[in-house]
Protein backbone atom coordinates (compact mmCIF):
# COMPACT_ATOMS: atom_id res chain seq x y z
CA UNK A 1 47.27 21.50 54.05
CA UNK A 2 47.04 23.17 57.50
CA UNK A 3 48.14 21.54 60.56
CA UNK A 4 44.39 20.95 61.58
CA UNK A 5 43.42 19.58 58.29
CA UNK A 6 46.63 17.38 58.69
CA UNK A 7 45.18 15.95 62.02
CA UNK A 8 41.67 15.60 60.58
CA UNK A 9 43.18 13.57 57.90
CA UNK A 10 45.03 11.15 59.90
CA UNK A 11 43.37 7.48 61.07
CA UNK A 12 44.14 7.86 64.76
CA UNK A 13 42.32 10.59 65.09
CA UNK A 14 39.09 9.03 63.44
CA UNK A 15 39.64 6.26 65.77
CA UNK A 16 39.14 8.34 68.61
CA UNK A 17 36.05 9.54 67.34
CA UNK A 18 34.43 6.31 66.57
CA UNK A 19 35.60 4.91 69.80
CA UNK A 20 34.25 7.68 72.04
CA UNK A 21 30.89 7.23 69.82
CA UNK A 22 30.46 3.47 70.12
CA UNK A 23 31.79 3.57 74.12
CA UNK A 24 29.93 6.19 74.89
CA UNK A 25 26.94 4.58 72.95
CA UNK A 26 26.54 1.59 74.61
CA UNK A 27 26.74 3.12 77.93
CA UNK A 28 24.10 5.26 77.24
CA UNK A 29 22.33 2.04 75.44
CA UNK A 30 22.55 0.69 79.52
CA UNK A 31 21.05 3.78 80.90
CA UNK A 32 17.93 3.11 78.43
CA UNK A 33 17.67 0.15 79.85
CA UNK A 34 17.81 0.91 83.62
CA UNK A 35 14.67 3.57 82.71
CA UNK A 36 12.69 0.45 81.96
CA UNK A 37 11.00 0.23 85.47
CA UNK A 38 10.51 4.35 84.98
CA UNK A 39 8.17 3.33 81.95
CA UNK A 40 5.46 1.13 84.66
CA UNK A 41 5.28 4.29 87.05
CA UNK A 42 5.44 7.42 84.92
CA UNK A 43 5.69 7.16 80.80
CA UNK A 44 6.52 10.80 79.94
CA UNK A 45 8.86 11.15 82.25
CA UNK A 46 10.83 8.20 81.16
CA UNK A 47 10.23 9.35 77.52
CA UNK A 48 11.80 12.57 78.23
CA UNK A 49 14.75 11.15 80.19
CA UNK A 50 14.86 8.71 76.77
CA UNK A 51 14.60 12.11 74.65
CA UNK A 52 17.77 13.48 76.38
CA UNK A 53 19.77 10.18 76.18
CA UNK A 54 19.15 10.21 72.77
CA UNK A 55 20.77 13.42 71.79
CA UNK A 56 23.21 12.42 73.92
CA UNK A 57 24.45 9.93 70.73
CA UNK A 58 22.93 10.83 67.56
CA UNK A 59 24.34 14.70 68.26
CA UNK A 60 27.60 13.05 68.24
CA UNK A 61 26.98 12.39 64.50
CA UNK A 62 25.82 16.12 63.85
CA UNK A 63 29.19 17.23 65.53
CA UNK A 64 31.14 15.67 63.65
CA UNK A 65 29.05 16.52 60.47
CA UNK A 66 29.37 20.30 62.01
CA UNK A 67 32.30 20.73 63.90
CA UNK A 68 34.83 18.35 62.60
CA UNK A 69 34.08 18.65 59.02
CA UNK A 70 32.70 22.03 59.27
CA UNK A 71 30.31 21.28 56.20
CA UNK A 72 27.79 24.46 56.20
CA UNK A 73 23.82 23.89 55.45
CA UNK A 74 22.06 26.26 54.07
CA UNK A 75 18.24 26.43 53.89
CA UNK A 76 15.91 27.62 51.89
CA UNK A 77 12.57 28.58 52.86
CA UNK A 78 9.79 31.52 53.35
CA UNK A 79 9.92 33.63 56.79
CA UNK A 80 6.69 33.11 57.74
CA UNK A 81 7.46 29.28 57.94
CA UNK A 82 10.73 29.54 59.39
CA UNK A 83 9.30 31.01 62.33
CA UNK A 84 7.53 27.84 63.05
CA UNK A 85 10.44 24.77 62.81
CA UNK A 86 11.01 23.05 66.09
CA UNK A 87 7.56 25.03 67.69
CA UNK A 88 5.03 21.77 66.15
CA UNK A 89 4.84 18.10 65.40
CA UNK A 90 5.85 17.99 61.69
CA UNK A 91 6.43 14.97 58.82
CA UNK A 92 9.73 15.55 57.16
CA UNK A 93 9.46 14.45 53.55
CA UNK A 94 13.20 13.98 52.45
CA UNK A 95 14.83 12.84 49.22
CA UNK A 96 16.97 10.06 49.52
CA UNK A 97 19.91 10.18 47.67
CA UNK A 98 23.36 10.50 49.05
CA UNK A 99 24.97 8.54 51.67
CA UNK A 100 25.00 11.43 54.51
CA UNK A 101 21.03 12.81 53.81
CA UNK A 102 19.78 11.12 56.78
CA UNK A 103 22.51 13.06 58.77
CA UNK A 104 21.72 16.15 57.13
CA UNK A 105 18.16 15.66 58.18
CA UNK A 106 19.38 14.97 61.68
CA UNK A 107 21.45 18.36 61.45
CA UNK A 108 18.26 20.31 60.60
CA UNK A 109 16.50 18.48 63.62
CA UNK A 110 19.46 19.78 65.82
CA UNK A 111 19.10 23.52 64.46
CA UNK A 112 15.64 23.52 66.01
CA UNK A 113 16.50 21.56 68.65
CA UNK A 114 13.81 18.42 68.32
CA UNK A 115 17.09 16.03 67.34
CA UNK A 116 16.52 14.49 70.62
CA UNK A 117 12.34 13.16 69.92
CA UNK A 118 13.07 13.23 66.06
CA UNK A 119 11.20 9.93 64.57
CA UNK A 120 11.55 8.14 61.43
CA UNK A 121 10.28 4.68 59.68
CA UNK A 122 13.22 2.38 59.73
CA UNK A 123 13.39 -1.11 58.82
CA UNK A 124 13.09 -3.85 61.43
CA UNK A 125 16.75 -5.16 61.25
CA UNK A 126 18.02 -1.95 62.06
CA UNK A 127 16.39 -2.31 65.99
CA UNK A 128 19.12 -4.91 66.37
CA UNK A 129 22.05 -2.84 65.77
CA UNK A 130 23.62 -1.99 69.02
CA UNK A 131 23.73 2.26 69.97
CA UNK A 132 21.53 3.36 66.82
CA UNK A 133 19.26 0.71 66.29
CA UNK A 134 18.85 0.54 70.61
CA UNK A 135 18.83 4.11 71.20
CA UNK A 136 16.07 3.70 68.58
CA UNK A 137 13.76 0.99 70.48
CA UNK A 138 13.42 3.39 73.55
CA UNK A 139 12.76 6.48 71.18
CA UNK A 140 9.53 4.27 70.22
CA UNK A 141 10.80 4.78 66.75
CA UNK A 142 8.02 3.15 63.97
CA UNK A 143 10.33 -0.12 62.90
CA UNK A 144 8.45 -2.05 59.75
CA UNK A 145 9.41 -5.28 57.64
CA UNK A 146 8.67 -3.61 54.42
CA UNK A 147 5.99 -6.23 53.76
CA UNK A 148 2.84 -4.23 53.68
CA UNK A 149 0.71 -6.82 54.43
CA UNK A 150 2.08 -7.12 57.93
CA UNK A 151 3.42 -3.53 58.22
CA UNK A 152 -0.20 -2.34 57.99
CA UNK A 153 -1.13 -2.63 61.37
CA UNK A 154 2.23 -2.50 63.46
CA UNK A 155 3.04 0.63 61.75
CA UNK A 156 -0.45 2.33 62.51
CA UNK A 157 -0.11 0.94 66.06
CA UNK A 158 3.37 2.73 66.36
CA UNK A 159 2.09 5.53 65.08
CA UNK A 160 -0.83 5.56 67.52
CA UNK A 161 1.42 5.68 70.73
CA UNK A 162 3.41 8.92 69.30
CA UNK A 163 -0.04 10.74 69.52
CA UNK A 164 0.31 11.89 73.63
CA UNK A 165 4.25 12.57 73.17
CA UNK A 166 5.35 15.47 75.59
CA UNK A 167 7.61 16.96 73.25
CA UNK A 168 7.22 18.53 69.98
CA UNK A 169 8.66 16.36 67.27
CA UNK A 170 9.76 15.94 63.66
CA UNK A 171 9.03 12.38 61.83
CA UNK A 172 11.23 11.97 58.86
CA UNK A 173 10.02 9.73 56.09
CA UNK A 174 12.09 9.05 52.89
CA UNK A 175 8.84 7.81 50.54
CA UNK A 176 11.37 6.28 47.84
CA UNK A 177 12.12 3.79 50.45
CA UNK A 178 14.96 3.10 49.40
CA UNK A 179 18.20 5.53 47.75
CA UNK A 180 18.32 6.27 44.44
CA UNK A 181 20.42 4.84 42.12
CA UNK A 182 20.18 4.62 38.69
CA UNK A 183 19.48 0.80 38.28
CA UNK A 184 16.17 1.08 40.92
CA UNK A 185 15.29 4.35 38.71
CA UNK A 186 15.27 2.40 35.92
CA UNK A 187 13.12 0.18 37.05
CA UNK A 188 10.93 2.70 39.40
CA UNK A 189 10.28 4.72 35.65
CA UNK A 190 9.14 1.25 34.34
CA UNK A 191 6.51 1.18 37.22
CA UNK A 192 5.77 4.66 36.30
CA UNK A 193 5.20 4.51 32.96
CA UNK A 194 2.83 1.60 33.21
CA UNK A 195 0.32 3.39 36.10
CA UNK A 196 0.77 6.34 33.43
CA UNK A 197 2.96 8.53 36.20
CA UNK A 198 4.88 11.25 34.70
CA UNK A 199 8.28 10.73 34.72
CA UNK A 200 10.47 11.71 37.39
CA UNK A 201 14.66 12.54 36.24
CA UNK A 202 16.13 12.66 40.16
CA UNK A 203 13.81 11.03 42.37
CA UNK A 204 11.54 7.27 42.90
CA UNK A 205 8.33 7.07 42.57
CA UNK A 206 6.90 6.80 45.66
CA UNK A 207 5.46 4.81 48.09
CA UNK A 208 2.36 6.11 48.74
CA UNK A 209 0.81 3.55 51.38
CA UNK A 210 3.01 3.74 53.50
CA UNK A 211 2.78 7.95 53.82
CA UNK A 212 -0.63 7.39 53.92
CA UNK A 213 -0.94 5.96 56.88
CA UNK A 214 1.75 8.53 58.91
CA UNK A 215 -0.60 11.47 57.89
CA UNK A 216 -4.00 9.30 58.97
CA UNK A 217 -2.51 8.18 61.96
CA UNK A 218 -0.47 11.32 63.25
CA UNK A 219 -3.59 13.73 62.01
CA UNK A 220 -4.46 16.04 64.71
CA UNK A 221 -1.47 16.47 66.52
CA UNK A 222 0.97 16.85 63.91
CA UNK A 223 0.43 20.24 62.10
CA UNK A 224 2.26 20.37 59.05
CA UNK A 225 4.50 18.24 56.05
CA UNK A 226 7.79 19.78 55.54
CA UNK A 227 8.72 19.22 52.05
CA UNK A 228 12.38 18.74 52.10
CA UNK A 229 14.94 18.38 48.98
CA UNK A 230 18.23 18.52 49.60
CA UNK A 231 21.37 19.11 47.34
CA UNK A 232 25.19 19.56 47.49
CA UNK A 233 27.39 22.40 45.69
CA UNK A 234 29.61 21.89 42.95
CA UNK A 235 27.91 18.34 42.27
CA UNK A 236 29.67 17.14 45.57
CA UNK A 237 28.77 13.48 46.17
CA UNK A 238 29.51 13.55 50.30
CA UNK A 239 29.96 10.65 52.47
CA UNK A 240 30.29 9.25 56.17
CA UNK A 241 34.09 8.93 55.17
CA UNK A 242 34.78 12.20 53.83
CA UNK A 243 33.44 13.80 56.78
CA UNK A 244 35.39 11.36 59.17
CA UNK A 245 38.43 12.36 57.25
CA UNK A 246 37.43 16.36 58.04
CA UNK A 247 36.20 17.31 54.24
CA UNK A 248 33.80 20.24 54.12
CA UNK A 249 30.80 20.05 52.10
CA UNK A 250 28.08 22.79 52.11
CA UNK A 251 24.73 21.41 51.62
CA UNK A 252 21.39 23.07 50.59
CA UNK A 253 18.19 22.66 51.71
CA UNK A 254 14.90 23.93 50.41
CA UNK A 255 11.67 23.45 52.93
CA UNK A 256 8.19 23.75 51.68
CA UNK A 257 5.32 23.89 55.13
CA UNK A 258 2.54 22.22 53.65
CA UNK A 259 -0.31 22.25 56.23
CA UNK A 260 -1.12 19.21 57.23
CA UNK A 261 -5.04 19.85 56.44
CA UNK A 262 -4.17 19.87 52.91
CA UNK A 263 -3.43 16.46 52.51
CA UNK A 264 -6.38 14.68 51.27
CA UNK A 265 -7.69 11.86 53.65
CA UNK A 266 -9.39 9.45 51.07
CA UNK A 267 -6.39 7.24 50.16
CA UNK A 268 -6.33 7.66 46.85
CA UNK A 269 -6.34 11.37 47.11
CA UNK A 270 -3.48 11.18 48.99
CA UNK A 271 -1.57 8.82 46.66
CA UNK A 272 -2.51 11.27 44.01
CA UNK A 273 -1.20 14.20 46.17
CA UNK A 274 1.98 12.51 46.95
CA UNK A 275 2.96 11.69 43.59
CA UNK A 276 2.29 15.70 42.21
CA UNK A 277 4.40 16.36 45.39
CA UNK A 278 7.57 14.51 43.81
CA UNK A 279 7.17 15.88 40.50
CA UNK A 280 7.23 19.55 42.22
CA UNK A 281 10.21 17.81 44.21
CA UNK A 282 11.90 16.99 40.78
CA UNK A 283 11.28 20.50 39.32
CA UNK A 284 13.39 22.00 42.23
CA UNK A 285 16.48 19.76 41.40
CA UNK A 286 16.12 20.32 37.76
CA UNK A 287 15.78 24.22 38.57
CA UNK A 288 19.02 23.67 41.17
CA UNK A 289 21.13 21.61 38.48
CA UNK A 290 20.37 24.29 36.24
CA UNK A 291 20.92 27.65 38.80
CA UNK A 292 22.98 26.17 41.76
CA UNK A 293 20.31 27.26 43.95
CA UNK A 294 16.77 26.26 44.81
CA UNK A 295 14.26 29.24 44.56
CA UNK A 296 13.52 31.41 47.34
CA UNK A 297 14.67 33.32 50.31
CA UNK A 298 18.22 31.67 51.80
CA UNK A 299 19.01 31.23 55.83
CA UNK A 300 21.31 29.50 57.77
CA UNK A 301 20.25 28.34 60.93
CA UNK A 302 23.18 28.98 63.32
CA UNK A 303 25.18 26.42 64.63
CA UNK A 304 24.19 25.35 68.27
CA UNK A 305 27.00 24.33 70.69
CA UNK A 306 25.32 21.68 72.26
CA UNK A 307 26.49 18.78 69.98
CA UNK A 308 30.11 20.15 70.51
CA UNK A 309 29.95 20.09 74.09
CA UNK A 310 28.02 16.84 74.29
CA UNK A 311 30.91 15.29 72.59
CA UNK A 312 33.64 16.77 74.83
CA UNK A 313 32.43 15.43 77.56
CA UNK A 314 31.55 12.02 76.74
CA UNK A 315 34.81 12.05 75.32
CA UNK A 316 36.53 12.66 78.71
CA UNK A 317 34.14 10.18 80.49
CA UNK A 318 35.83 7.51 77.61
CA UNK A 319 38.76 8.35 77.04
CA UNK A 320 40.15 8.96 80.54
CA UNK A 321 39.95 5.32 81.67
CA UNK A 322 41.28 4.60 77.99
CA UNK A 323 44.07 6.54 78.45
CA UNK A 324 45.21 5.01 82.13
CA UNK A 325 44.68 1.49 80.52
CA UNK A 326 47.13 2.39 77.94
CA UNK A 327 49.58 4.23 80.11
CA UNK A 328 49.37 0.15 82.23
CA UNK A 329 50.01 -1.50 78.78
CA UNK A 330 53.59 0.54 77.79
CA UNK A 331 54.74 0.40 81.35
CA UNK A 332 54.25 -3.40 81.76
CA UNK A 333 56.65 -4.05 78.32
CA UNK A 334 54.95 -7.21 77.91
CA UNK A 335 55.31 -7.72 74.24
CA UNK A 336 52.39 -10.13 74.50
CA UNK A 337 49.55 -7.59 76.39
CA UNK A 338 50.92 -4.34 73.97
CA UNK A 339 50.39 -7.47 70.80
CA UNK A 340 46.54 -8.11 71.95
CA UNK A 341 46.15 -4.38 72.30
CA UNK A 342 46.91 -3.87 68.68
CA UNK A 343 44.71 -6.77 67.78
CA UNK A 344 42.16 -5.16 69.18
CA UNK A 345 42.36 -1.88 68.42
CA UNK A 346 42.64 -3.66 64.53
CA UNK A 347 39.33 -5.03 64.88
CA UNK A 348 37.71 -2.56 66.48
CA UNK A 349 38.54 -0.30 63.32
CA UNK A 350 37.63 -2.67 60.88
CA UNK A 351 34.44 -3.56 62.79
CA UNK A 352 34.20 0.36 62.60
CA UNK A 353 34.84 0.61 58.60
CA UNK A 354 32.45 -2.26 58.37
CA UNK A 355 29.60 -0.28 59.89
CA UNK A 356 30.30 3.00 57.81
CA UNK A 357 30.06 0.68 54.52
CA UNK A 358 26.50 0.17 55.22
CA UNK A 359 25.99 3.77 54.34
CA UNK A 360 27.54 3.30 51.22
CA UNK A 361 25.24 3.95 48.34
CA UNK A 362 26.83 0.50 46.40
CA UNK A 363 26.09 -0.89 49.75
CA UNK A 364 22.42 -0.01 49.70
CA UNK A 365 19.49 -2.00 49.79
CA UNK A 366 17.58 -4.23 46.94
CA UNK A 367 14.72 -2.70 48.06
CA UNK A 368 13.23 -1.75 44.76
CA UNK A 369 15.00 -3.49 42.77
CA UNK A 370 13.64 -7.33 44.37
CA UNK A 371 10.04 -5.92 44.16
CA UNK A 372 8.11 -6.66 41.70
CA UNK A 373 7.24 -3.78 39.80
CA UNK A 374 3.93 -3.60 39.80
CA UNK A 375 3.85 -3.65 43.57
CA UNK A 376 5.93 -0.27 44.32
CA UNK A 377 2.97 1.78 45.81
């Protein structure tokens, strides 16, 4: 083990990274807020000063994913296509199946620099969770209560104010719903088999209502679905703490660009369209289980520096008044003040290990698994 490795490994270290992200996340959360009176005289503007803030936290999660692990992506696509990602509006169809996919997705947003304005359907809850879930409200990002009968028409409403967003834009949608595991697979197949749905080996069916109303809603000004599997080498199963703890993982990444005028609009159609889409989904992880590699021409989108720097500085705007705090604290001697320092710096890590549990695939949601079978469309 190298020296670096050695430092990457160690819990102090972590520490500083979570701190700097969760500081440096709620002051940014503040800044959000002070744009509110922007919104009342000028909306795009304040949504591209909220674009900016944005990147300003979630690339601290690609850095780390990048520069601190160093875990490598690879994609797979055709030229022609390539040539296109981060120029249009685009719905991101991703599997959902490890713990770090959403920040994998977030990585390939960063490559083509739309991390900033990327979009996704998250569950209401998740709004209240301070940095994320508020760096989220001021994105306008689509929140539903995954109860369809009253997600119907907030969600198309959301959707409906993305339509005149200045920047270009990528809205990532997991269709499962919720991540695989093999007890909601179990009972997904069961749904399956009685619609009379082939059978899919590494995926959930799909929830087809809710996809239907993205495309309806974000037709004509979104020009394409990105098909999007991703996979890990050597059967690596990554997660938030491996990469806190500096372990490199190399992921791969094969993108279809389906234009967006091929999706049927009768809903139906679409349903129908969706569900041949995830059995072409499970074909490429059967053909990547079987090859190590999903079919067609391989890039890899360099790394951009932006994240990395992003993170430096933040890190001296936190850590600075950190470190004169703590220079106050030994010089004092008070056995008492360094005591409540440790006690806080205790909770704030398990406060921090709390919050990277809720990643945990064991940790996931009953979504899936509550429903009642018949009802997971």
């Amino acid at each position: 083990m190298g020296l670096l490795q050695f430092l990457k490994s160690q819990f102090w270290c972590q520490l500083i990274i979570c701190y700097v992200f969760l500081v440096s996340g709620l002051l940014i959360n503040l800044i959000q807020l002070c744009t509110l009176p922007l919104w009342l005289v000028s909306k795009q503007l304040a949504r591209r000063i909220n674009t900016r803030l944005a990147y300003c936290i979630a690339s601290q999660m690609v850095a780390a994913l990048e520069w601190w692990s160093g875990t490598e992506c690879s994609l797979y696509t055709d030229p022609e296509s390539y040539q296109l990602y981060g120029k249009e509006n685009a719905i991101v169809v991703l599997n959902h199946a490890f713990e770090i996919d959403f920040l994998c997705g977030w990585t390939f947003c960063e490559r083509f620099g739309v991390l900033g304005s990327s979009k996704v359907l998250a569950k209401k809850e998740l709004a209240y969770v301070p940095v994320i879930g508020w760096m989220w409200y001021f994105l306008e990002i689509v929140f539903c209560k995954r109860k369809w009968e009253e997600d119907r028409t907030t969600v198309a409403q959301s959707l409906q104010r993305l339509r005149d967003y200045p920047e270009n834009y990528w809205f990532l949608l997991h269709c499962e719903g919720t991540r695989f595991t093999q007890k909601k697979h179990e009972i997904s197949m069961k749904v399956a088999e009685s619609k009379g749905l082939p059978q899919l080996k590494y995926h959930l069916l799909p929830r087809t209502k809710g996809f239907h109303v993205t495309v309806q809603n974000l037709r004509g000004c979104v020009a394409a679905v990105y098909d999007s599997t991703l996979n890990f080498r050597n059967n690596e199963v990554p997660t938030l703490l491996g990469i806190l703890n500096g372990k490199k993982y190399h992921a791969d990444l094969y993108v279809r660009r389906i234009p967006l005028e091929s999706v049927p609009e009768d809903e139906a159609e679409c349903a129908a369209w969706l569900h041949k889409l995830y059995q072409e989904k499970d074909s490429f992880q059967e053909h990547y289980t079987q090859t190590g590699r999903f079919p067609g021409p391989v890039v890899s989108p360099p790394r951009r520096p932006w994240s990395l720097i992003n993170w430096l500085f933040w890190s001296c705007v936190v850590l600075y008044p950190l470190g004169l705090l703590l220079a106050q604290l030994l010089s004092s001697g008070s056995t008492l003040t360094i005591g409540g320092a440790v006690v806080v710096c205790s909770a704030v890590s398990m406060g921090i290990r709390w919050m990277i549990g809720q990643t945990e695939i064991d940790k996931s949601s009953n979504y899936g698994i509550k429903a009642a079978p018949l009802n997971n469309n």
